[in-house]
Protein backbone atom coordinates (compact mmCIF):
# COMPACT_ATOMS: atom_id res chain seq x y z
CA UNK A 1 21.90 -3.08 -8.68
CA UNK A 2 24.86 -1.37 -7.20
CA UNK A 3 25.22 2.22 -6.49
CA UNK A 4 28.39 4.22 -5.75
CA UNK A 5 29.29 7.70 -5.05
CA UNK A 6 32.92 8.50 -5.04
CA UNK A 7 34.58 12.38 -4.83
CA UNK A 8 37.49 13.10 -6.56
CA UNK A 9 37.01 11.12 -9.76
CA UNK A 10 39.09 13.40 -11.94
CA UNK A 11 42.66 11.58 -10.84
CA UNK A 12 44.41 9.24 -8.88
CA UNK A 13 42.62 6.58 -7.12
CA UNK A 14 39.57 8.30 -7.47
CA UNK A 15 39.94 7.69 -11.62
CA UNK A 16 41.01 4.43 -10.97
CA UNK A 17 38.31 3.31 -9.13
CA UNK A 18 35.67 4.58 -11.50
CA UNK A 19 37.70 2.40 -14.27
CA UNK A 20 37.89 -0.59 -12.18
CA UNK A 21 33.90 -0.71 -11.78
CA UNK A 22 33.20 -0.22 -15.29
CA UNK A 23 35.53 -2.84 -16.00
CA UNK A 24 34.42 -5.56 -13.56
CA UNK A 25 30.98 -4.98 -12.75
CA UNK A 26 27.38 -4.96 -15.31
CA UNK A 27 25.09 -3.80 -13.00
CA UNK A 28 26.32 -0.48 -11.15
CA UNK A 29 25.79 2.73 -11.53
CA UNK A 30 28.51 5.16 -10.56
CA UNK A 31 27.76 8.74 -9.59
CA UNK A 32 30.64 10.61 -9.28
CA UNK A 33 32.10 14.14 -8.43
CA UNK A 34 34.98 16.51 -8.82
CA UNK A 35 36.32 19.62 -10.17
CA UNK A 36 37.24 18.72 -13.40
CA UNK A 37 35.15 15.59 -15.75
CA UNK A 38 37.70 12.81 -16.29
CA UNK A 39 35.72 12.44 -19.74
CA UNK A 40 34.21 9.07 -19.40
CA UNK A 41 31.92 8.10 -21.84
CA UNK A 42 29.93 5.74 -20.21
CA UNK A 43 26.23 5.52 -19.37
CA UNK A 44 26.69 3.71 -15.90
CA UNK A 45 28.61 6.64 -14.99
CA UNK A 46 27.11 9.85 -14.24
CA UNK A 47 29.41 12.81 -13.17
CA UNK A 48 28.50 15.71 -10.93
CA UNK A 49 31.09 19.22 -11.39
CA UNK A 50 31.46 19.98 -7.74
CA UNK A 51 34.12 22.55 -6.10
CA UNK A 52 35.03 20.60 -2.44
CA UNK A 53 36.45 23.79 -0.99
CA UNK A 54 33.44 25.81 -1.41
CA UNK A 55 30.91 24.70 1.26
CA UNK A 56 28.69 27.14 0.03
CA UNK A 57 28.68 25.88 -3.88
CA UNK A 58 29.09 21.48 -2.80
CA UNK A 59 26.03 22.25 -0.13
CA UNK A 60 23.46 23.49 -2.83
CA UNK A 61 24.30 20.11 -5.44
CA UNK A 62 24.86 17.69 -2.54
CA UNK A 63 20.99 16.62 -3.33
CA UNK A 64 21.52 16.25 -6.51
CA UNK A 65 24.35 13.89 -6.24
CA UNK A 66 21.89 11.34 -3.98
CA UNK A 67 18.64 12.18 -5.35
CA UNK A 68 17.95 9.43 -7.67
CA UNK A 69 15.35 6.31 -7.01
CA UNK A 70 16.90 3.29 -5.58
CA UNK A 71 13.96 1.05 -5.00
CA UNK A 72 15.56 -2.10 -6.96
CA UNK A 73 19.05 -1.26 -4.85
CA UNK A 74 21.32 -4.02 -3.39
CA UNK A 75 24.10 -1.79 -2.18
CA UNK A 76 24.86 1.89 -1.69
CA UNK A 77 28.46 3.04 -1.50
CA UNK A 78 29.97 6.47 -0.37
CA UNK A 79 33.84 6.66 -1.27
CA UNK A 80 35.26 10.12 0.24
CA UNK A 81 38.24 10.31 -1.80
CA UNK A 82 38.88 13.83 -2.37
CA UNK A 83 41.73 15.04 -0.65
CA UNK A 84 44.16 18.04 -0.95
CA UNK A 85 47.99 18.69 0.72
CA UNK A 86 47.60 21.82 0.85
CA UNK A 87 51.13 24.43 1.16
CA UNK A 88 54.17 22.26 2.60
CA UNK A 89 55.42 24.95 5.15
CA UNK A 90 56.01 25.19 8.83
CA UNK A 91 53.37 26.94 10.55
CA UNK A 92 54.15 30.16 11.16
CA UNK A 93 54.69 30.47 7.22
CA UNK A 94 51.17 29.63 6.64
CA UNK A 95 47.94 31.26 5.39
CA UNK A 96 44.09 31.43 6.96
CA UNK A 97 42.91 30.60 3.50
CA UNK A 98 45.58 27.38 3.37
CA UNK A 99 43.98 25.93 6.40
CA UNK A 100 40.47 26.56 5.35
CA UNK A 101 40.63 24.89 2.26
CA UNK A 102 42.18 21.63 3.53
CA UNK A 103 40.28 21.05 6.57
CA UNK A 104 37.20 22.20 4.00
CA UNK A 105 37.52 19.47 1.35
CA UNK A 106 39.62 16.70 3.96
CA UNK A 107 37.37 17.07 6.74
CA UNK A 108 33.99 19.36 6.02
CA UNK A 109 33.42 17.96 2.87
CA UNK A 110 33.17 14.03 3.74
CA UNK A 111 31.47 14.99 7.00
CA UNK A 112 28.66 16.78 5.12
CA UNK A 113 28.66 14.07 2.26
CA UNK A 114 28.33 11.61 5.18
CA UNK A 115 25.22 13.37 6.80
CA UNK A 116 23.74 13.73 3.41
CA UNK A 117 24.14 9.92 2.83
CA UNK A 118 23.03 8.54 5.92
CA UNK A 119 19.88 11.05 5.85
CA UNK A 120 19.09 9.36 2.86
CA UNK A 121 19.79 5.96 3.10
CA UNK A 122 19.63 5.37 6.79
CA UNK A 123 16.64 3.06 6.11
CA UNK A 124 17.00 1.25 2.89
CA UNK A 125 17.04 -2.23 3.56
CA UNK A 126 20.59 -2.59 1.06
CA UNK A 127 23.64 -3.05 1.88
CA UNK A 128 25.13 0.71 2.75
CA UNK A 129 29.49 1.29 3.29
CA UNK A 130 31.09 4.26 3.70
CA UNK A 131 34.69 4.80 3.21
CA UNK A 132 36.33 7.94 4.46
CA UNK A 133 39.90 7.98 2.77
CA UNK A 134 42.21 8.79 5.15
CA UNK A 135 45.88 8.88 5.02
CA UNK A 136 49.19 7.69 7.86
CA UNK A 137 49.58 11.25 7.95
CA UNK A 138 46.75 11.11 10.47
CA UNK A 139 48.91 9.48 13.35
CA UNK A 140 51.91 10.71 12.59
CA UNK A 141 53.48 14.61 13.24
CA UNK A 142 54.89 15.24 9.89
CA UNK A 143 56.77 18.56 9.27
CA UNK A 144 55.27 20.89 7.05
CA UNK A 145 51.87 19.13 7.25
CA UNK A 146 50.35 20.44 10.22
CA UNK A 147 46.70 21.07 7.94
CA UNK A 148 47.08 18.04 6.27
CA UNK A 149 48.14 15.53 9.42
CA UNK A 150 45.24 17.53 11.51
CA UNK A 151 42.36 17.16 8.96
CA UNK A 152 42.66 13.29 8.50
CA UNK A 153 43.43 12.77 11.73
CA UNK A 154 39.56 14.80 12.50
CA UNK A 155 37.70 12.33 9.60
CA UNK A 156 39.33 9.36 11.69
CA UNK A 157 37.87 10.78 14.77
CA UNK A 158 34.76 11.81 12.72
CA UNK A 159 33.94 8.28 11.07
CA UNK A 160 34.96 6.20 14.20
CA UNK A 161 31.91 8.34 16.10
CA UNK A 162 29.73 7.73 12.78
CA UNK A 163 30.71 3.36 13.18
CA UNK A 164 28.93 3.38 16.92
CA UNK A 165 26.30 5.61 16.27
CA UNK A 166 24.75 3.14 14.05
CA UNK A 167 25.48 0.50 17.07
CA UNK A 168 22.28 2.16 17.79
CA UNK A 169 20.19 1.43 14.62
CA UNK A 170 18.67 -2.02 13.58
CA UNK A 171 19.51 -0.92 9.58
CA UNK A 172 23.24 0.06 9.59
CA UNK A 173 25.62 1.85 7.59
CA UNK A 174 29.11 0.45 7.89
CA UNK A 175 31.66 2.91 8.27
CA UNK A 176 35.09 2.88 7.79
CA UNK A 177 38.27 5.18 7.73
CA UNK A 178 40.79 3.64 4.80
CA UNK A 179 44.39 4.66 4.76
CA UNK A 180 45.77 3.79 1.42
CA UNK A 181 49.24 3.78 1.83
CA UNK A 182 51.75 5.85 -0.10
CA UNK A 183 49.98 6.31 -3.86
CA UNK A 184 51.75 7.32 -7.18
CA UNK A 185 49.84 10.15 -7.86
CA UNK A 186 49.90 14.26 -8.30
CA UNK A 187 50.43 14.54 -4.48
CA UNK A 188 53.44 12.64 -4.37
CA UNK A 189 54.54 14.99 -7.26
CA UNK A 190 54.14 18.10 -5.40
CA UNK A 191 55.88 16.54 -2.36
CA UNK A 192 58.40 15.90 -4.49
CA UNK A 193 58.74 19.39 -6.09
CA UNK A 194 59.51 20.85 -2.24
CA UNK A 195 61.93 22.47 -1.23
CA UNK A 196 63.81 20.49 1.60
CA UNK A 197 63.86 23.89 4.12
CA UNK A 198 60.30 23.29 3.85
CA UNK A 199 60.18 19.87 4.37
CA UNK A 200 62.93 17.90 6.18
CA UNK A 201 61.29 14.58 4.73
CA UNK A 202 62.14 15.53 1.49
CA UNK A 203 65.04 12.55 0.98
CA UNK A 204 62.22 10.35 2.35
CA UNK A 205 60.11 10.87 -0.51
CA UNK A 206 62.01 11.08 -3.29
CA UNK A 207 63.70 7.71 -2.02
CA UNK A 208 60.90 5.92 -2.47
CA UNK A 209 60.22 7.10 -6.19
CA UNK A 210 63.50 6.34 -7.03
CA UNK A 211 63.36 2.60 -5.51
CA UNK A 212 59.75 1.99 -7.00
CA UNK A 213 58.08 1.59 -3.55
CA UNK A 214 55.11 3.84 -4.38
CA UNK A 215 51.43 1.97 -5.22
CA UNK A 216 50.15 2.65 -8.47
CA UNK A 217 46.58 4.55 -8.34
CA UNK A 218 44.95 1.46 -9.63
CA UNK A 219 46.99 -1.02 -7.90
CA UNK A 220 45.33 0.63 -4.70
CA UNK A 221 41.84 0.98 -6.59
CA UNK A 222 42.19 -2.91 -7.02
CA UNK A 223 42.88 -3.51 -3.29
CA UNK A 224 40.19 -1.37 -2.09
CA UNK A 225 37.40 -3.03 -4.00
CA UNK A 226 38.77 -6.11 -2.67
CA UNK A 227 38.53 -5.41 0.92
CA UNK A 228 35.12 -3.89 -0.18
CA UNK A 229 33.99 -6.86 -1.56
CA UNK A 230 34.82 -9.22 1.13
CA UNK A 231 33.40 -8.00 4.30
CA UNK A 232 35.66 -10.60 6.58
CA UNK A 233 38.58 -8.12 5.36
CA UNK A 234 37.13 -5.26 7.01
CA UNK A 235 36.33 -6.06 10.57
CA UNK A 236 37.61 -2.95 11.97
CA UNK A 237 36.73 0.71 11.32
CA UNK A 238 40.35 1.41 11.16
CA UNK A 239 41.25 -0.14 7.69
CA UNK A 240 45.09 -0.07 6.08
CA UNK A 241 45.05 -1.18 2.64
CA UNK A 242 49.21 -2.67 3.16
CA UNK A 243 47.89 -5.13 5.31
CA UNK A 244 45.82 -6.75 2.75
């Protein structure tokens, strides 16, 4: 039996992901969280109404969302998905609570969602991957971004000291950061929807709607599973779903 946890199930690649299991896979089950229930009526998938950006509110049902019996278990897989923009601004035009709630739900949230998981599963004898979603913005000083580029850049950080920690321990989780490429999804819209004084990649971004260039949501669920599925695709920590 296969067991998943994914945040951010209510869109995007998150949704897609969900869909993709059901689709492919009998024996899974599929626990899942997010703001909002994407309505799937399905008993292998179990959803879990979770706020990211309230550390107080995700810390009390963070149990909840592992504590379930996995004697009969053959793999156990966190998907950190969630993810927020935040405002598009220059800093300087920014506000305390803006930068709180993206580094909360980019960065906090997956690091506490991580702790929780290995604490539980440090020891089970099944196969255990974690994937952080991260994003190029990590590596690259994008305009208007400065929350955004800073908080994936910390999970890469974050998850590369998580990979050798568990150099250390006989039963290992493998952990990687996975950045997805640019995804057709409600981000992309709100990028789009900015102001250029705001954001001098603006042209950038709207270019590549135009020309068809961004992934679908479940054209990049698809290739994650893959590289899931087939550990000689993931090697490295560091894990970009275009080269695959």
């Amino acid at each position: 039996m296969e067991h998943y946890f994914i945040t951010g199930v209510s869109s995007g690649i998150g949704l897609s992901l969900v869909k993709e299991l059901l689709s492919t896979k009998q024996e899974l089950n599929i626990h899942g969280c997010a703001r909002r229930d994407p309505g799937i009526k399905d008993t292998r998938f179990h959803f879990h109404e979770m706020d990211l950006a309230s550390v107080e509110q995700f810390s009390q049902r963070i149990a909840d969302f592992f504590k379930l019996s996995f004697d009969k278990a053959d793999r156990l897989v966190l998907i950190n998905n969630a993810g927020i923009l935040g405002n598009i601004a220059f800093v300087g035009d920014q506000d305390v609570l803006n930068y709180k709630n993206v580094m909360t739900v980019n960065s906090i949230a997956p690091m506490v969602f991580c702790e929780a998981f290995v604490k539980q599963f440090q020891h089970h004898p099944a196969e255990k991957i974690v994937f952080n979603i991260s994003s190029g913005a990590a590596s690259k000083d994008t305009e208007g971004w400065s929350a955004y580029c800073a908080s994936k850049a910390a999970l890469d950080r974050f998850t590369l000291v998580c990979a050798k920690e568990q150099m250390h321990h006989s039963v290992r989780v493998h952990f990687h950061t996975v950045s997805p490429g640019v995804v057709d999804t409600v981000m992309q819209e709100e990028i789009r929807k900015t102001p250029k004084a705001k954001f001098p990649l603006l042209d950038h971004f709207v270019h590549l709607h135009q020309h068809g260039e961004l992934t679908s949501a479940h054209a990049t669920a698809v290739k994650l599973l893959k590289v899931l599925n087939e550990s000689h695709l993931r090697q490295q920590v560091f894990l970009c779903l275009r080269n695959f």
